[in-house]
Protein backbone atom coordinates (compact mmCIF):
# COMPACT_ATOMS: atom_id res chain seq x y z
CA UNK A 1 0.00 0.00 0.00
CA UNK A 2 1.13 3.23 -0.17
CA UNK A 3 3.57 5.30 2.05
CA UNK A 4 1.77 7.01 4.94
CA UNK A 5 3.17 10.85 5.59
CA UNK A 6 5.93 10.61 7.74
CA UNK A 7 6.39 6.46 8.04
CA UNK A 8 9.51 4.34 7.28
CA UNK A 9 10.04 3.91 3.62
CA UNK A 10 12.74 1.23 2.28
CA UNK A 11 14.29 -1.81 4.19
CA UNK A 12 17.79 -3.96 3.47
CA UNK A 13 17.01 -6.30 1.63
CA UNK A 14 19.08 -8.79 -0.92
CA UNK A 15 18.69 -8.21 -5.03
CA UNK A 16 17.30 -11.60 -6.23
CA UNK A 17 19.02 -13.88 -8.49
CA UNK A 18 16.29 -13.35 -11.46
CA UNK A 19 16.24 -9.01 -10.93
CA UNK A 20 16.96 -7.03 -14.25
CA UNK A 21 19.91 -4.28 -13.84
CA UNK A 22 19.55 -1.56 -15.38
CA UNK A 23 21.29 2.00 -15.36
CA UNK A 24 18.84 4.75 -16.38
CA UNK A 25 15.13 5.65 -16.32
CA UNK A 26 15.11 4.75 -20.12
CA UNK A 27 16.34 1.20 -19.07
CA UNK A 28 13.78 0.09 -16.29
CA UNK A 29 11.06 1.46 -18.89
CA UNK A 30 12.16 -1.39 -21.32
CA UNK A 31 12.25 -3.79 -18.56
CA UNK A 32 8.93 -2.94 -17.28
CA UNK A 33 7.06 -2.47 -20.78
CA UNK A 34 8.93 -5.74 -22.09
CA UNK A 35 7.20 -7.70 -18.90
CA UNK A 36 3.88 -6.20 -19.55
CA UNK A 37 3.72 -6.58 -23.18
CA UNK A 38 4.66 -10.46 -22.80
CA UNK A 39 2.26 -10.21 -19.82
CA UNK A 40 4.98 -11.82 -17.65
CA UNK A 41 5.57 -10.60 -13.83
CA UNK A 42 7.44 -7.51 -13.44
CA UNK A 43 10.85 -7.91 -12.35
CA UNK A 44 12.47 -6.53 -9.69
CA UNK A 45 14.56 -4.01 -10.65
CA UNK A 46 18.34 -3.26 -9.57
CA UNK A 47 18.49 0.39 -10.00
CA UNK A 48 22.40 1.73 -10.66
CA UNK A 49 21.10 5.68 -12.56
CA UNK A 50 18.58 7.81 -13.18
CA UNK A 51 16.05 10.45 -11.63
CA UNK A 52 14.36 7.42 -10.14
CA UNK A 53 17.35 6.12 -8.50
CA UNK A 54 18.62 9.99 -7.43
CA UNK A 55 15.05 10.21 -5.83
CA UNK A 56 15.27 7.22 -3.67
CA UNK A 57 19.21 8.00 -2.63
CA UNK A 58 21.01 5.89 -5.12
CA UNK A 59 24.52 7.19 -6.49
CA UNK A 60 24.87 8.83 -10.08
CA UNK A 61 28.97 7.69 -10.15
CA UNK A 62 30.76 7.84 -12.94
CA UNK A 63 31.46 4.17 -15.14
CA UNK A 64 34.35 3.08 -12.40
CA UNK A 65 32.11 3.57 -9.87
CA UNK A 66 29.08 2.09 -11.57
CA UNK A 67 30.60 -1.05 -12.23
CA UNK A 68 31.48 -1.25 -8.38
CA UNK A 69 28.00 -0.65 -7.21
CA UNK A 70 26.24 -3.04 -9.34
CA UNK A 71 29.07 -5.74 -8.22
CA UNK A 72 27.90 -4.81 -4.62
CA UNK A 73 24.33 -4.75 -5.38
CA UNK A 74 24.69 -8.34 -6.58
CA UNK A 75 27.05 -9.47 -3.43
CA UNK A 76 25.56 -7.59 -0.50
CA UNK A 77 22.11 -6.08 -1.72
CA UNK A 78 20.87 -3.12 -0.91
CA UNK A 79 17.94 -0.81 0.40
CA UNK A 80 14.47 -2.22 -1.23
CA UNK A 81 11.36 0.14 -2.10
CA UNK A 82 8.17 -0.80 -3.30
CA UNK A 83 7.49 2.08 -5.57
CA UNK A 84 4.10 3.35 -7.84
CA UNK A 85 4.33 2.49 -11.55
CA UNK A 86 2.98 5.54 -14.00
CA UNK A 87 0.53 4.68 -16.77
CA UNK A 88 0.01 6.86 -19.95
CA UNK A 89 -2.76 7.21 -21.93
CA UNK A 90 -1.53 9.09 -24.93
CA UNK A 91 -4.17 10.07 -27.67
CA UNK A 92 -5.63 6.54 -27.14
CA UNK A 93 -2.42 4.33 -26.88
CA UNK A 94 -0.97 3.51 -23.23
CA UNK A 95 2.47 3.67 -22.06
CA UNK A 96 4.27 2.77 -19.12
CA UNK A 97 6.98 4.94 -17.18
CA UNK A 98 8.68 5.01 -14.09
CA UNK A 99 10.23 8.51 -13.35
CA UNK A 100 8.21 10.83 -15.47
CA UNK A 101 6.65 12.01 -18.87
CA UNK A 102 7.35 15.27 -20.33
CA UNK A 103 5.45 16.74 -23.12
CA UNK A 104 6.48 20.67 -24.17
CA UNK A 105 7.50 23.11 -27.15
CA UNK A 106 11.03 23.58 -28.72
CA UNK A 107 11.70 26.75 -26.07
CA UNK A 108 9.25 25.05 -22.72
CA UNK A 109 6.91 27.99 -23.37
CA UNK A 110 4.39 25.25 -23.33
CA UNK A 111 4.56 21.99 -21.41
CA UNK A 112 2.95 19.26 -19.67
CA UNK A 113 5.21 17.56 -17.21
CA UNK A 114 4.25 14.49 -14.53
CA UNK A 115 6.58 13.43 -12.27
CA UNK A 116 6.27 10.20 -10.17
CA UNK A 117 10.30 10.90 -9.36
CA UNK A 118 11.67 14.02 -7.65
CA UNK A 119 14.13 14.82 -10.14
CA UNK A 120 14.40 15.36 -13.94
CA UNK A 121 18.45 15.56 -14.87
CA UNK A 122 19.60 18.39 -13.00
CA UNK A 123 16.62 19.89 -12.21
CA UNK A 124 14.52 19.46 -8.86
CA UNK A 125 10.99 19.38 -11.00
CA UNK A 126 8.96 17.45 -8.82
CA UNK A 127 9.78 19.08 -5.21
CA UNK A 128 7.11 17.11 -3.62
CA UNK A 129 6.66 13.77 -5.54
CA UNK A 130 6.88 10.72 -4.05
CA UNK A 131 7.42 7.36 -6.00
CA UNK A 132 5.27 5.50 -3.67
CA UNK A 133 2.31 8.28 -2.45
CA UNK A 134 -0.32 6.83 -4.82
CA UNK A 135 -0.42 10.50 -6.26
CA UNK A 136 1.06 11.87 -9.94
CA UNK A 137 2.72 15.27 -9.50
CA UNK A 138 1.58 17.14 -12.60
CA UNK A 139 2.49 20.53 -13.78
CA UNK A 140 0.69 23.04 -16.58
CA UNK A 141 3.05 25.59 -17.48
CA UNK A 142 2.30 28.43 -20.01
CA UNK A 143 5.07 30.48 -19.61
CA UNK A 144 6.02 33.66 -21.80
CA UNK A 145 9.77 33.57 -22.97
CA UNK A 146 10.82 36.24 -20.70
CA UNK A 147 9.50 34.57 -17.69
CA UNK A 148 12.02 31.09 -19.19
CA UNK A 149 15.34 32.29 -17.24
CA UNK A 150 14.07 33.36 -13.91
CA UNK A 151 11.73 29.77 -14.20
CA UNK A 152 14.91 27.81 -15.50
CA UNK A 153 17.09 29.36 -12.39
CA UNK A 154 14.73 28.16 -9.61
CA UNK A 155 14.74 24.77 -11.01
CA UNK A 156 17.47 22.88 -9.81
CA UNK A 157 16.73 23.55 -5.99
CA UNK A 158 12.96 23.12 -6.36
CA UNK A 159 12.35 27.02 -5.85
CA UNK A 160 10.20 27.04 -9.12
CA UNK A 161 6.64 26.92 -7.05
CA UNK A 162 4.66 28.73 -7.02
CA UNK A 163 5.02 30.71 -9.69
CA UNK A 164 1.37 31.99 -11.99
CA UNK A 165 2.68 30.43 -15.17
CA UNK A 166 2.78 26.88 -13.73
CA UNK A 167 -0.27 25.30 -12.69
CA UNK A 168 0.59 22.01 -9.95
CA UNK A 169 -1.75 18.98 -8.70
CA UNK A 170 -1.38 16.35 -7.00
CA UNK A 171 -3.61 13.40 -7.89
CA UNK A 172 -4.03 9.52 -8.37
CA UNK A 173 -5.30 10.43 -12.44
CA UNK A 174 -4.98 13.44 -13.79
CA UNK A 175 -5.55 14.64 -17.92
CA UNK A 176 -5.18 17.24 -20.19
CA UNK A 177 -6.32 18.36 -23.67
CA UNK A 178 -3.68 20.47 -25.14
CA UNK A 179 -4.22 23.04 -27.66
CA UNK A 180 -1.71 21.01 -30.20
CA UNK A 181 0.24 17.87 -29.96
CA UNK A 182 3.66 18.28 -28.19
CA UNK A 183 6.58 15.61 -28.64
CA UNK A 184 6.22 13.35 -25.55
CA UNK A 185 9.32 11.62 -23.84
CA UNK A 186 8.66 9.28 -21.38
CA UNK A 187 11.59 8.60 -18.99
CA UNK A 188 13.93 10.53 -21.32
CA UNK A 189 12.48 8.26 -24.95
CA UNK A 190 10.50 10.15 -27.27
CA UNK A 191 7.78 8.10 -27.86
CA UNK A 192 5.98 10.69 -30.60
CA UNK A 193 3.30 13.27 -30.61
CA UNK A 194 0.30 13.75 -28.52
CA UNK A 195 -2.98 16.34 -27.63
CA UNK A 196 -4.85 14.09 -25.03
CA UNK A 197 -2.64 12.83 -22.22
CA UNK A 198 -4.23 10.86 -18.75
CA UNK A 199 -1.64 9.89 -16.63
CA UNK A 200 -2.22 7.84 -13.29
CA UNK A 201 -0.38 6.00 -11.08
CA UNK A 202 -0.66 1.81 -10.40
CA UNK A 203 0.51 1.64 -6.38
CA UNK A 204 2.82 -0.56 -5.39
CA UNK A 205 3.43 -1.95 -8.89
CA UNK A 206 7.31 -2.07 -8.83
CA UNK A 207 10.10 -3.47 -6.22
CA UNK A 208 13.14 -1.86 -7.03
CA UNK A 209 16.97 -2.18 -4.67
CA UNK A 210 19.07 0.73 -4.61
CA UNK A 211 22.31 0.12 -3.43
CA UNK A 212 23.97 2.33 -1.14
């Protein structure tokens, strides 16, 4: 079920023999949509990068220390989470993700974020998202370009909110009809165009191990 404000979250646990490693957001999408499409179980996942991974205190070392972590991941385990899996209903076709989708103009003038990790690269998008809430942190922004800069400044310590350009909720479904198709990337993939987007979350889809 999902996390109640203010309990425990994550235990030590061991990474099973049959878990998939993988090192991005991009990654544990292909896992996960792989699973589903086959309709097969969804793995466990051994999470070594990504915003996903940053949010729940994994490392973001560089290919030394990558291949060091995952060798400890595999020998001594590591901290285990269940964690919400998002669901995308894009003009009509679904799609799975685990960290966020992000669907905006050339200049992020216009955009359609949700976030079901706290972080997107650099930036601190999702201040208040939670991967295991039950809730999709989504933000409308219709910004004008001279309002991009002071925006694009705030980001990366989560000083962006609230701002009148950027409209936040916090909800297990949430949609949007936008006034034109905007490329979509889900976890960092483009995955195309798209006007009507419904994004929810599935609770405690996903057991992922961080190591730490």
């Amino acid at each position: 079920m999902p996390i109640a404000k203010g309990g425990p979250y994550g235990a030590p646990g061991p990474l099973p023999d049959d878990a998939v490693i993988v090192r991005s957001d991009a990654e544990a999408r292909q896992a996960i949509q792989g699973a589903r499409r086959e309709r097969r179980p969804l793995p466990v996942l051994g999470l070594l990068g990504g915003d996903l991974c940053r949010t729940l205190g994994g490392g973001r070392g560089d290919a030394g220390s990558e291949r060091g972590r995952e060798h400890r991941l595999r020998a001594q385990g590591g901290v285990c989470f269940a964690v919400d899996l998002g669901e995308a209903l894009l003009d009509g076709r679904m799609h799975l993700f685990v960290a966020h989708l992000v669907a905006r103009s050339r200049l992020w003038t216009r955009a359609f974020v949700a976030m079901n990790a706290q972080w997107l690269g650099e930036w601190n998008l999702g201040p208040r998202a939670h991967p295991n809430d039950g809730l999709v942190d989504t933000y409308d922004c219709r910004l004008k370009p001279g309002q991009l800069l002071p925006v694009r400044s705030r980001l990366r310590h989560g000083a962006h909110l609230p701002h009148p350009g950027l409209t936040e909720r916090r909800a297990p479904a949430v949609s949007v009809e936008l006034e034109r198709p905007l490329v979509v990337r889900l976890d960092g993939v483009g995955v195309g165009h798209a006007a009507t987007i419904a994004v929810r979350v599935e609770p405690d889809a996903l057991q992922v191990v961080v190591g730490v």
